[in-house]
PDB file of N, CA and C in Angstrom:
ATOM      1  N   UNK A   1     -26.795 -13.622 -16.227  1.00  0.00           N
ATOM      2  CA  UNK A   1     -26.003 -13.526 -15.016  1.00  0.00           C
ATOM      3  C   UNK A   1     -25.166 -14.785 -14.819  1.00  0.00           C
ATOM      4  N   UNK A   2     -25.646 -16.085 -15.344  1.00  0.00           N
ATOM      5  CA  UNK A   2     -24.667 -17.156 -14.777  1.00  0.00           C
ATOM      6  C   UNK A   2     -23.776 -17.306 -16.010  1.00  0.00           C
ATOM      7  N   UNK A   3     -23.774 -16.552 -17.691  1.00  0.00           N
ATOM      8  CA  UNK A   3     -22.854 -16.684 -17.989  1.00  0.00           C
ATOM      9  C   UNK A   3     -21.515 -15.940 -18.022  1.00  0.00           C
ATOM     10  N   UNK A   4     -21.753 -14.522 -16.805  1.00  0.00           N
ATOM     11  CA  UNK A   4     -20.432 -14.328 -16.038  1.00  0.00           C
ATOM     12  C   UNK A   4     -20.078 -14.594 -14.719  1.00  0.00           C
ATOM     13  N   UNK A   5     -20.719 -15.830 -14.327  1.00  0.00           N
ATOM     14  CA  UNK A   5     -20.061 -16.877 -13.335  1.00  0.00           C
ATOM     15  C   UNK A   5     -19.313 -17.635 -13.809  1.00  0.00           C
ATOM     16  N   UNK A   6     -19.861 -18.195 -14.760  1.00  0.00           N
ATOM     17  CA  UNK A   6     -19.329 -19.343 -15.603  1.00  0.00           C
ATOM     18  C   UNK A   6     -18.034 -18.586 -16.129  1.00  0.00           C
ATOM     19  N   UNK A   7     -17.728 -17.523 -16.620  1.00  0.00           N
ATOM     20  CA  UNK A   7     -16.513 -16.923 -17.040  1.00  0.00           C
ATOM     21  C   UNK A   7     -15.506 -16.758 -15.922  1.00  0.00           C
ATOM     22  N   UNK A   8     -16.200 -16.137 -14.873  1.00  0.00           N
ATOM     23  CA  UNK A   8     -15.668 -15.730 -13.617  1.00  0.00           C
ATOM     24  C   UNK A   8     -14.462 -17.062 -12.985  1.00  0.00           C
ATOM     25  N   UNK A   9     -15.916 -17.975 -13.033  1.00  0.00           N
ATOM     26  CA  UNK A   9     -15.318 -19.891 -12.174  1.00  0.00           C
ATOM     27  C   UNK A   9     -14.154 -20.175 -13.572  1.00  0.00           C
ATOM     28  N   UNK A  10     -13.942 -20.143 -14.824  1.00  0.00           N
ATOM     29  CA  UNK A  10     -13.313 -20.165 -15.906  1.00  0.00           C
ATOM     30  C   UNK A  10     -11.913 -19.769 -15.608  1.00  0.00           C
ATOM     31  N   UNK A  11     -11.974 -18.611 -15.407  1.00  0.00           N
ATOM     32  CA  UNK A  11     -10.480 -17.826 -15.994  1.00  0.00           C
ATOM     33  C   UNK A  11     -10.192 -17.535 -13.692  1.00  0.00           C
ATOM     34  N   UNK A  12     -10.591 -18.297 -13.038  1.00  0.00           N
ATOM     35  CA  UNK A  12      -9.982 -17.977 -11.919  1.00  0.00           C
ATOM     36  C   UNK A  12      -8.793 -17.608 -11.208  1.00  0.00           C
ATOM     37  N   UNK A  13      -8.384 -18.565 -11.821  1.00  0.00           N
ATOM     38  CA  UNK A  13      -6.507 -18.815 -11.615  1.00  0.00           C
ATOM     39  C   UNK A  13      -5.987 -17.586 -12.651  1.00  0.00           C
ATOM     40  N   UNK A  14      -6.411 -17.274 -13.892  1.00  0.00           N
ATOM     41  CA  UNK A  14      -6.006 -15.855 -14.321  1.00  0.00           C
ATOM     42  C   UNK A  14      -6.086 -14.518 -13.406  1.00  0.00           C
ATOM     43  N   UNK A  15      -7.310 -14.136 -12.740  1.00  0.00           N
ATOM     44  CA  UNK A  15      -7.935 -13.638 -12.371  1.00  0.00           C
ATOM     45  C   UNK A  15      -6.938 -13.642 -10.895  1.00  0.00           C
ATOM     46  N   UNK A  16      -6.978 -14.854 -10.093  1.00  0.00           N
ATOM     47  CA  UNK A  16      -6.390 -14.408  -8.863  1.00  0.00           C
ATOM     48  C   UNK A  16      -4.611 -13.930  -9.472  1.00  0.00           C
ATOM     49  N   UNK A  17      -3.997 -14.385 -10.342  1.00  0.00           N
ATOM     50  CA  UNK A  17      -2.321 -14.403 -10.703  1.00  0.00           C
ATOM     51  C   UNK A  17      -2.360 -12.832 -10.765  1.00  0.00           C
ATOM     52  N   UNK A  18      -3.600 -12.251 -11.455  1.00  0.00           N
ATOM     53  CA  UNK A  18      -3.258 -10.585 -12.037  1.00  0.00           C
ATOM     54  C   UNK A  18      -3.773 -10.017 -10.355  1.00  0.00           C
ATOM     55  N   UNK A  19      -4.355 -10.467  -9.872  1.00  0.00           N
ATOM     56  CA  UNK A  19      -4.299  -9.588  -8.035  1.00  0.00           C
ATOM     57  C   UNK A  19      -3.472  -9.640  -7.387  1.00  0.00           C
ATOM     58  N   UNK A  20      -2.533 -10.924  -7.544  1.00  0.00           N
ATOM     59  CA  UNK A  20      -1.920 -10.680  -6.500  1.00  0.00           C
ATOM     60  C   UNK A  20      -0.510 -10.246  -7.432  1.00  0.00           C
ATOM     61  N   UNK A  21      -0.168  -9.663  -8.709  1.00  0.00           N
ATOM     62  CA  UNK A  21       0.504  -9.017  -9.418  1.00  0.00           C
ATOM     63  C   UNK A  21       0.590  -7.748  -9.237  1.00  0.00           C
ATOM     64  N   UNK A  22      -0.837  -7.085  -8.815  1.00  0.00           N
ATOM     65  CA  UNK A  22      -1.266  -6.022  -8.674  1.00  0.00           C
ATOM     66  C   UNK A  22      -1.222  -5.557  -7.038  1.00  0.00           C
ATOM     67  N   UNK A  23      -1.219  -6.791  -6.077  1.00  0.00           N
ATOM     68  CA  UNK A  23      -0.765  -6.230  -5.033  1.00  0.00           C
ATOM     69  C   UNK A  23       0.422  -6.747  -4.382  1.00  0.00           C
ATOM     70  N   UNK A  24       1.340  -7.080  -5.239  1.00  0.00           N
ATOM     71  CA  UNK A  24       2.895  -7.181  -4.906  1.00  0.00           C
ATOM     72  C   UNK A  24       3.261  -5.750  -5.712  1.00  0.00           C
ATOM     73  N   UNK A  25       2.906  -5.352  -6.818  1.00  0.00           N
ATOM     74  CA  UNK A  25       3.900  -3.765  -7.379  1.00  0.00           C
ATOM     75  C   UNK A  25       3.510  -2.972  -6.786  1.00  0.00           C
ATOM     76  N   UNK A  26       1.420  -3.018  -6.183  1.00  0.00           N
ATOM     77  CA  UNK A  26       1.534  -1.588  -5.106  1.00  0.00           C
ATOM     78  C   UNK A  26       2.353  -1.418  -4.325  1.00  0.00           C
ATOM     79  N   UNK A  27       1.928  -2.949  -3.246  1.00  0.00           N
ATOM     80  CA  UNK A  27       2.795  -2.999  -2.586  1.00  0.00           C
ATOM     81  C   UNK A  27       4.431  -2.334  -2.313  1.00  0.00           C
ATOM     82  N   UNK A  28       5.217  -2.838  -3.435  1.00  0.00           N
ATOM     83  CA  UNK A  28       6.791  -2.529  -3.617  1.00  0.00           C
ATOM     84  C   UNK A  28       6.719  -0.875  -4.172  1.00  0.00           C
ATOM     85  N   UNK A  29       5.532  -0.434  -4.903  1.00  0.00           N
ATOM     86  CA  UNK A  29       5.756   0.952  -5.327  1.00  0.00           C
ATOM     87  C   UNK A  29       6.182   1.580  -3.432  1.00  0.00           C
ATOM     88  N   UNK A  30       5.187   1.236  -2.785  1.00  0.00           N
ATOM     89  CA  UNK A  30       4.583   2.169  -1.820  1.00  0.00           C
ATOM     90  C   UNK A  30       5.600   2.215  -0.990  1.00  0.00           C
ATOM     91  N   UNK A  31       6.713   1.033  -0.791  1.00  0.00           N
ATOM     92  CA  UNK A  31       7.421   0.636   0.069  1.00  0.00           C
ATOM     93  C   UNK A  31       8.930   1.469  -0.438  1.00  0.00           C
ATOM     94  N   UNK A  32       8.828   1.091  -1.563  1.00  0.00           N
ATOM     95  CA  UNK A  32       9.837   2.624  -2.325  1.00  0.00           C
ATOM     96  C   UNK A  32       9.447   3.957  -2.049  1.00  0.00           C
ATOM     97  N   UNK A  33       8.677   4.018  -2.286  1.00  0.00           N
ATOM     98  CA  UNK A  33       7.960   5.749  -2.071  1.00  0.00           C
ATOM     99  C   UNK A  33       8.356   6.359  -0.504  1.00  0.00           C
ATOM    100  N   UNK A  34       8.177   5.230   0.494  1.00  0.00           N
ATOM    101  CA  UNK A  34       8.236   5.481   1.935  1.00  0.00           C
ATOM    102  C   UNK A  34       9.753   5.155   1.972  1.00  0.00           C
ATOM    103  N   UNK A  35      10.310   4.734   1.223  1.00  0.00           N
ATOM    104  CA  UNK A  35      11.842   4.896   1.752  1.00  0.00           C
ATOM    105  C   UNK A  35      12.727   5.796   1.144  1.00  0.00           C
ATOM    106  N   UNK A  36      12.358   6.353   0.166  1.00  0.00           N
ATOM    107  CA  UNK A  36      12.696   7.507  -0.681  1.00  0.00           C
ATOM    108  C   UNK A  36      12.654   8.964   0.073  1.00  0.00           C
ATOM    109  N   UNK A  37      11.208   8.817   0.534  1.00  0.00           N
ATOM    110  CA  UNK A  37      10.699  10.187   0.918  1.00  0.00           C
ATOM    111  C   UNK A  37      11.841  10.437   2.024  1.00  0.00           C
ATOM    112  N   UNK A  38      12.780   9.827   3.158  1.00  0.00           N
ATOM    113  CA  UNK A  38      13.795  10.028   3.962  1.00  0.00           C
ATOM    114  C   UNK A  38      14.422  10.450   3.579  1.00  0.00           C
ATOM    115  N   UNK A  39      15.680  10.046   2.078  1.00  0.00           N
ATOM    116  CA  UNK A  39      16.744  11.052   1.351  1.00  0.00           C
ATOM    117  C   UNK A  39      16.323  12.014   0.782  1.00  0.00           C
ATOM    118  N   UNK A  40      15.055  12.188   0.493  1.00  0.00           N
ATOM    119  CA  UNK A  40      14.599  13.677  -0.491  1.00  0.00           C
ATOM    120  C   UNK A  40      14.923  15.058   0.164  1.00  0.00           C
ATOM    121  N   UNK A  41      15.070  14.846   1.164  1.00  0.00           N
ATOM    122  CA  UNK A  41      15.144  15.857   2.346  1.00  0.00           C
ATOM    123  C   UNK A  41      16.360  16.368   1.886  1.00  0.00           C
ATOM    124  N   UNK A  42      16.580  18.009   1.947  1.00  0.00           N
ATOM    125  CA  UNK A  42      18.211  18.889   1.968  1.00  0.00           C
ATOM    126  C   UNK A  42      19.223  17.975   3.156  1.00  0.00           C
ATOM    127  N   UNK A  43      19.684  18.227   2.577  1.00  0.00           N
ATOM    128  CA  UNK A  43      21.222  17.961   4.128  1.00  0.00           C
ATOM    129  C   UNK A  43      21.377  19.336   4.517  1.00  0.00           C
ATOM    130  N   UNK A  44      21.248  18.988   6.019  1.00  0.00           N
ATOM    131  CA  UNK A  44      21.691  20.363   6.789  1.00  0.00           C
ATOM    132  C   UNK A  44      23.215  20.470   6.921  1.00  0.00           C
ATOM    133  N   UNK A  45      23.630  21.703   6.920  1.00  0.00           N
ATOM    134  CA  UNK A  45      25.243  22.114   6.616  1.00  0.00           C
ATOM    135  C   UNK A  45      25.102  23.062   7.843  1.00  0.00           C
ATOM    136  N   UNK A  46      26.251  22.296   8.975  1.00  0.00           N
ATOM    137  CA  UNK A  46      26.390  23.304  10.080  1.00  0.00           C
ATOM    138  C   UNK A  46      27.502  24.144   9.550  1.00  0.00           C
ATOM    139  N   UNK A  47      27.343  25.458   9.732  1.00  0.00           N
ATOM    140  CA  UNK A  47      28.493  26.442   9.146  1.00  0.00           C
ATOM    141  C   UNK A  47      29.887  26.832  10.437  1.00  0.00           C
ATOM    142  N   UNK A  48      30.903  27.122  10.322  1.00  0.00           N
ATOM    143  CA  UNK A  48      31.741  27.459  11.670  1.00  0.00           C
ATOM    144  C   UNK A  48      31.193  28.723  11.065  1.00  0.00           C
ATOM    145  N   UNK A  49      30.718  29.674  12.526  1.00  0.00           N
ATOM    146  CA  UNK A  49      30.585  31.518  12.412  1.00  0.00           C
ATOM    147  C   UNK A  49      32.082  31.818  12.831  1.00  0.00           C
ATOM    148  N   UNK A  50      32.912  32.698  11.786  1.00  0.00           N
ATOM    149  CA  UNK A  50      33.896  33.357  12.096  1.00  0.00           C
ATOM    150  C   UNK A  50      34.002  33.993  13.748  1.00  0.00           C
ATOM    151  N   UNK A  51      35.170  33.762  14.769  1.00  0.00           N
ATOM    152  CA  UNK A  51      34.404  34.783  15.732  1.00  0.00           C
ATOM    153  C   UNK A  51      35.921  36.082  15.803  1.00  0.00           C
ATOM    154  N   UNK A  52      35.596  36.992  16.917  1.00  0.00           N
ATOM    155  CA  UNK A  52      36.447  37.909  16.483  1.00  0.00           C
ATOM    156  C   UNK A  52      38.063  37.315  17.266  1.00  0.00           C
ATOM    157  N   UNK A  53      37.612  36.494  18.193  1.00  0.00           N
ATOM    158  CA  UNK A  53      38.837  36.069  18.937  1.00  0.00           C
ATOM    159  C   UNK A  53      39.924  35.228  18.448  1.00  0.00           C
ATOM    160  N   UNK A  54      39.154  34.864  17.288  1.00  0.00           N
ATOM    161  CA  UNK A  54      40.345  33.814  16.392  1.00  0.00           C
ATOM    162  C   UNK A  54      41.455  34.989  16.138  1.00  0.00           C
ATOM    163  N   UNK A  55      42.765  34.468  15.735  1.00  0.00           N
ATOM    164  CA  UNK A  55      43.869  35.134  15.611  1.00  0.00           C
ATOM    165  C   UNK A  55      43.747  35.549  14.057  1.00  0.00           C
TER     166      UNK A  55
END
């Protein structure tokens, strides 16, 4: 058990660089995803209805 402390206390600064790597791209995935999902949407198309009174 203490020789994966000793690895753990070792490679720390590796260890924290790949977390917070891992929570800056969730991060930016998620923040894309939520700003995306707004344009995915159809565009609504108001139509003119012909009426009979036009000339």
């Amino acid at each position: 058990m203490s020789s994966i402390w000793d690895w753990l206390y070792r490679r720390r600064r590796e260890l924290i660089f790949l977390a917070a790597i891992f929570l800056v791209s969730t991060l930016s995935f998620g923040l894309g995803y939520l700003a995306n999902r707004e344009y995915s949407r159809a565009p609504i198309v108001i139509e003119k209805c012909p009426s009979s009174t036009d000339p």
